[in-house]
Structures are given as C-alpha cells and as structure tokens.
Protein backbone atom coordinates (compact mmCIF):
# COMPACT_ATOMS: atom_id res chain seq x y z
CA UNK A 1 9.87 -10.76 -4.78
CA UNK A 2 7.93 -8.63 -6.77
CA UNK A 3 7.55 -9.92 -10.60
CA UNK A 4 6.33 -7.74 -13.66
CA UNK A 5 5.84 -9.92 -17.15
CA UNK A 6 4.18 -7.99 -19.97
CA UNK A 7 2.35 -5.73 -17.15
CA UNK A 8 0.22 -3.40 -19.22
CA UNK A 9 -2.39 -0.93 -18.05
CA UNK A 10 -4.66 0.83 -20.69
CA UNK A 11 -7.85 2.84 -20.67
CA UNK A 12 -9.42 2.95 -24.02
CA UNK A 13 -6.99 3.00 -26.51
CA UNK A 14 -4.15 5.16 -24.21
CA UNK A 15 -1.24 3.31 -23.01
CA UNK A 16 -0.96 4.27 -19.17
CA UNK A 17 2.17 1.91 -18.19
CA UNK A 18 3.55 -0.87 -20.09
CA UNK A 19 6.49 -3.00 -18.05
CA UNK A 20 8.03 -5.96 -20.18
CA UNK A 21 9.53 -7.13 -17.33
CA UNK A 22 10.92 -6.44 -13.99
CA UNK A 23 11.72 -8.17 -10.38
CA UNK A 24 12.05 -6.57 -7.48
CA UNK A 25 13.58 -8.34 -4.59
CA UNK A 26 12.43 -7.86 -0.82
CA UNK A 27 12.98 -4.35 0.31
CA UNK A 28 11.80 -0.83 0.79
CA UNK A 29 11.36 0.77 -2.93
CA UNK A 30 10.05 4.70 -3.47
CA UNK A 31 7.89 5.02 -6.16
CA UNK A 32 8.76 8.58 -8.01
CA UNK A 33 6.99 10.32 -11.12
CA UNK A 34 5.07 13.14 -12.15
CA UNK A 35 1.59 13.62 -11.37
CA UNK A 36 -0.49 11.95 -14.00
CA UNK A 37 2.01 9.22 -14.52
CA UNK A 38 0.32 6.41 -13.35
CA UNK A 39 2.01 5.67 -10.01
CA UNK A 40 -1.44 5.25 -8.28
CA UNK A 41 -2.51 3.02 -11.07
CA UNK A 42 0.30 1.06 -10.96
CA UNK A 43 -0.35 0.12 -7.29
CA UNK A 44 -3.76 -0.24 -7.91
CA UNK A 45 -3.05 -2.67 -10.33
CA UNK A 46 -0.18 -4.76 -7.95
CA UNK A 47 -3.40 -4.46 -4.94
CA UNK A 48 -5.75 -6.92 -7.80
CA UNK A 49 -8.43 -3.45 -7.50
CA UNK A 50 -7.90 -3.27 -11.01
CA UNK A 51 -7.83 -5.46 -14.26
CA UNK A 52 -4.74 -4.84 -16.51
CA UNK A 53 -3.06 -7.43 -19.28
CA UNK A 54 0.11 -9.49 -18.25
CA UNK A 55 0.76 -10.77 -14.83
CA UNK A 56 2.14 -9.48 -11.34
CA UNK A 57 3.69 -12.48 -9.10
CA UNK A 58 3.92 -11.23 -5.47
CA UNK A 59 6.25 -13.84 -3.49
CA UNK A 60 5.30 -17.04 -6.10
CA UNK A 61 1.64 -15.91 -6.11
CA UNK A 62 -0.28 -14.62 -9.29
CA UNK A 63 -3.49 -13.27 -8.65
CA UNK A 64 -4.96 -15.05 -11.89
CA UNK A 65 -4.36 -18.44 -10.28
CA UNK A 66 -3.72 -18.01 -6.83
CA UNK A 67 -6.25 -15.23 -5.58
CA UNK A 68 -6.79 -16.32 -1.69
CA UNK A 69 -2.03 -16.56 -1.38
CA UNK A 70 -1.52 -13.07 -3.06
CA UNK A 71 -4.30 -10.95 -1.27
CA UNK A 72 -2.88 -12.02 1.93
CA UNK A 73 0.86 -11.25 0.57
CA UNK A 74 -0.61 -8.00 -0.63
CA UNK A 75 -1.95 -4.91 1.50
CA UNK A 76 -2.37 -1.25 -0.05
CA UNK A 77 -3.44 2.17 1.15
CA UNK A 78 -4.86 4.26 -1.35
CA UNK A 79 -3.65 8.03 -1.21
CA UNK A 80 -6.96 9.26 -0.44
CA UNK A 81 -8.86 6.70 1.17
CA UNK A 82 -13.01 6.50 0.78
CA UNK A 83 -14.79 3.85 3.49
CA UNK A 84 -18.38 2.97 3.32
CA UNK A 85 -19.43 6.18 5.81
CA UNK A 86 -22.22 3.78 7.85
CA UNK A 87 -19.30 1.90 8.98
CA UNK A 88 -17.10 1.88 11.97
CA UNK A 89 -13.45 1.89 11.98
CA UNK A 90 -13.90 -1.11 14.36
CA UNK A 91 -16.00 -2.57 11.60
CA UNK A 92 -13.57 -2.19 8.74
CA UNK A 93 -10.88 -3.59 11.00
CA UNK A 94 -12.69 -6.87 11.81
CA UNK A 95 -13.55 -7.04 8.26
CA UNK A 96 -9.82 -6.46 7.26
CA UNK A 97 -8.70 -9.22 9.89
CA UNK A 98 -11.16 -12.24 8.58
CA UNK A 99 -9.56 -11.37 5.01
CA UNK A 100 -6.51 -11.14 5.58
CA UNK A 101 -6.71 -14.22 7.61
CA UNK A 102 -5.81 -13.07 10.87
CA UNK A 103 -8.07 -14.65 13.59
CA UNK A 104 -6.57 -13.08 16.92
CA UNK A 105 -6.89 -9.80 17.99
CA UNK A 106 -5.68 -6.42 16.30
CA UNK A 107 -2.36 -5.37 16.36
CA UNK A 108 -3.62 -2.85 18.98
CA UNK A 109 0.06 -1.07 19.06
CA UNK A 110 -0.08 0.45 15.62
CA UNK A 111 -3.44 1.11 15.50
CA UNK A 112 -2.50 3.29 19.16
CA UNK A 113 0.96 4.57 17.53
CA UNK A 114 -1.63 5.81 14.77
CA UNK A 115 -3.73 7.37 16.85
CA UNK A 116 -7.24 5.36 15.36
CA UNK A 117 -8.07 3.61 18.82
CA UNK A 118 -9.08 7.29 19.70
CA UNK A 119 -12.24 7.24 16.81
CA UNK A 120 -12.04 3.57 15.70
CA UNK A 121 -15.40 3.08 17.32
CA UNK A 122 -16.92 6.09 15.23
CA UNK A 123 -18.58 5.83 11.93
CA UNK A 124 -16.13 6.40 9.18
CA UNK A 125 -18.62 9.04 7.53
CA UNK A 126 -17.62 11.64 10.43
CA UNK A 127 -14.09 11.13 10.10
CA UNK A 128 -12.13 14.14 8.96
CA UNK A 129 -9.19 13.47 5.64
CA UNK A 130 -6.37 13.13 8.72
CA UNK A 131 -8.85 10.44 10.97
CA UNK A 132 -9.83 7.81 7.36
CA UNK A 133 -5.87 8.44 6.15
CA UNK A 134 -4.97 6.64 9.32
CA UNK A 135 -7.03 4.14 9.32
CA UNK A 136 -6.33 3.02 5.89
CA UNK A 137 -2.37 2.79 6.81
CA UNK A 138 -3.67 0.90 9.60
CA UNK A 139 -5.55 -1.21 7.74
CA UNK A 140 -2.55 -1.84 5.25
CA UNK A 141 -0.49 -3.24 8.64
CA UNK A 142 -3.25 -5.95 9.05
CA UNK A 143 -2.64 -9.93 8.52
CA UNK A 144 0.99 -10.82 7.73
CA UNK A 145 2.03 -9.00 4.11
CA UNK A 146 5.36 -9.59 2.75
CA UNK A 147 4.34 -6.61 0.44
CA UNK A 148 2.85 -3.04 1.72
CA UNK A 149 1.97 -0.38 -0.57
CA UNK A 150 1.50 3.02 0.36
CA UNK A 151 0.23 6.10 -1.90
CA UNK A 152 1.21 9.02 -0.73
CA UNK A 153 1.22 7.97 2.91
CA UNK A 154 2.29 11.49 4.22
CA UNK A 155 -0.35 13.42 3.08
CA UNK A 156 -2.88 14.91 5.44
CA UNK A 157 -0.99 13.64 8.04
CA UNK A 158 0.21 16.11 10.99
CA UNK A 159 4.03 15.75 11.66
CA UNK A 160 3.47 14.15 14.61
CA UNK A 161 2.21 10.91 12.79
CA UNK A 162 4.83 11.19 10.05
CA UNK A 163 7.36 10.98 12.46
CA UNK A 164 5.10 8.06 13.84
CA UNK A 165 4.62 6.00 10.26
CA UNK A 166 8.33 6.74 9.63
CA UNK A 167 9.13 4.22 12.69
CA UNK A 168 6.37 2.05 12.03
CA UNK A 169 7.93 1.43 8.09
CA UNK A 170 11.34 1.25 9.17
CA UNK A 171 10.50 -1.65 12.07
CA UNK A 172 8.02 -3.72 9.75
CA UNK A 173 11.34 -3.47 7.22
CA UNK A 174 13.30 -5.28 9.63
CA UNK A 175 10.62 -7.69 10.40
CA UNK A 176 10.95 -8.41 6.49
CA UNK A 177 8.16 -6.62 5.44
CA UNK A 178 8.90 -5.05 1.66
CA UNK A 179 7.07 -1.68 0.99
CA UNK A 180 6.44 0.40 -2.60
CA UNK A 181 5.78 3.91 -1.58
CA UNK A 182 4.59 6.54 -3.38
CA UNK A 183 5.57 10.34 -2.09
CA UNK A 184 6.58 13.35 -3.36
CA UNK A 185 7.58 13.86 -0.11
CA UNK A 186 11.26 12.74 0.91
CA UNK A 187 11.07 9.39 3.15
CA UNK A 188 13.64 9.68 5.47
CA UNK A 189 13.87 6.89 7.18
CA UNK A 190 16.41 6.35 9.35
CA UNK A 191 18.53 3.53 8.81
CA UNK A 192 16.26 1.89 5.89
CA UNK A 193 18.01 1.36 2.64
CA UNK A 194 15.67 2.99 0.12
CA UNK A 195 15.40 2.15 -3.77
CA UNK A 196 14.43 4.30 -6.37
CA UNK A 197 11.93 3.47 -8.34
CA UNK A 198 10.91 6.36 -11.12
CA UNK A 199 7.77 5.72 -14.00
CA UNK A 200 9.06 7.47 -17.31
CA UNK A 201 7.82 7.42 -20.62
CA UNK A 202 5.40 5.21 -19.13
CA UNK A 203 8.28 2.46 -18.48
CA UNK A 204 9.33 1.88 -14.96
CA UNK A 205 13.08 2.11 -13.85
CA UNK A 206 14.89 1.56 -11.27
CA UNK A 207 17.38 4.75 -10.43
C-alpha cells in the first residue's frame, strides 16, 4: 500500500498539492493532470528527493522513521533524467545495486530488453535524451521495489522500446510489483488493470 496523511507540498507561500488522506492498494495506477499540476512533484515527493509536510507510508515504511525499508520499497525515474556525465552507465548501475541492496549481479535481461547493455559501459555525458531515458527506467527495475514510479516513461523513447517497457510493466505487475505512472500518453497495456489517478484543484482523485 501506498498511504497519504496530511501530504502537503508548498514552495514559498503557494500550495502545490495538499492530500488529507489517501491509500492506494497494490496495483498499476496512471497518474493524469495538466502540465503544471504537480504530478512530477508529487512523485518526487513519494521517491524522499524532496521535503514536503505530512507523511507518505510505502508498504508500513515512512521515510521519517524508517529511511534504509522505504528507499528499497521505493524506485523512481524522473521524466527527464540528468546523471553525473563523468560516469558510466555501468557505474550508476553498481551504485544503484549496493543501495538498493542487491548484492548479485544485474538483472542483465531488462537492462538487454532496454537496449543499455549496448552503451552501459559509456560515460553518461555522451549519451543522447533516448540512451540516459533508458537507463534511468533501468535503474528504477533495480533491487526488489514493491513500488515503481515512472514520469513520463514514454517520452523520447522510439516505439520499439515502448512496445518493450509496455511488457516489461505488465510482467513486473504480475510479479507484484505496483507502479504510479505519469503519461500523457495512453498506457496500453495489455491485460494490466489500470487505475486512474487525476491531480485537480491540487487534490488528488481517484477516477
């Protein structure tokens, strides 16, 4: 589960998203509002990347109390990913696995279904938008989440890949995996029951 109690994100003095409270059991949940209406902060917020008031509870876990048990429940892509550009994507992979606490190798099948095998040994600062967008969804597949956020996962992404991710989300789904995904894109995928989730008047509902 997925619990919201007196969430609220501010900067200055303007409300961005206030939710009084709201649980979201396991599942696969898409994330809809306009642009500018704090989607991306919202998962910013669930991912601990930023400080709001109130407290998120991801599978028992509140990041206020329990930092180490919700990081590893937790895994997020950000819509347009930035990586350190001295780095390798090898580098960032290791570095992904000793957080997330996963000791053995990489799950070397969706970093191949992703393509990032192919330039995971270059440094991230020659990697076109397509090459980092991949590697942060692969990064977000790393350790053993029960909850995977994706903003706007489709973007840059050739339809090829889509197609690819698609399959990925709808497997990890039936491994138990729960996802919030942002797109303005339509999901479609196959055979994945798919809540609605929409942000308005900065309240979120589900629809």
């Amino acid at each position: 589960m997925l619990q919201f109690e007196n969430y609220r994100k501010r900067y200055g003095k303007t409300e961005i998203i206030s939710i009084p409270q709201l649980t979201l059991n396991a599942g696969v949940y898409w994330l809809k509002g306009e642009n500018g209406a704090g989607k991306s902060t919202l998962m910013r917020s669930i991912a601990g990347v930023i400080p709001y008031e109130g407290d998120i509870i991801a599978n028992g876990s509140n990041i206020r109390t329990d930092r180490r048990n919700y990081t590893l429940a937790v895994n997020h892509a950000e819509a347009e990913p930035l990586f350190p550009d001295f780095l390798t994507g090898l580098d960032l992979i290791s570095f992904y696995q000793q957080t997330k606490g996963q000791n053995k190798s990489p799950d070397t099948k969706t970093l191949q279904l992703l393509g990032v095998t192919s330039f995971a040994d270059r440094k991230t600062g020659t990697y076109s938008s397509g090459m980092a967008k991949k590697l942060s969804l692969a990064l977000a597949f790393i350790g053993q989440p029960k909850w995977v956020l994706l903003d706007e996962p489709l973007i840059t992404l050739d339809a090829n890949t889509v197609t690819v991710l698609r399959e990925i989300i709808r497997q990890k789904s039936v491994e138990g995996i729960s996802f919030l995904i942002s797109s303005h894109q339509e999901l479609d995928i196959e055979g994945v029951k798919t809540e609605r989730l929409q942000i308005i008047n900065k309240g979120l509902e589900l629809i």
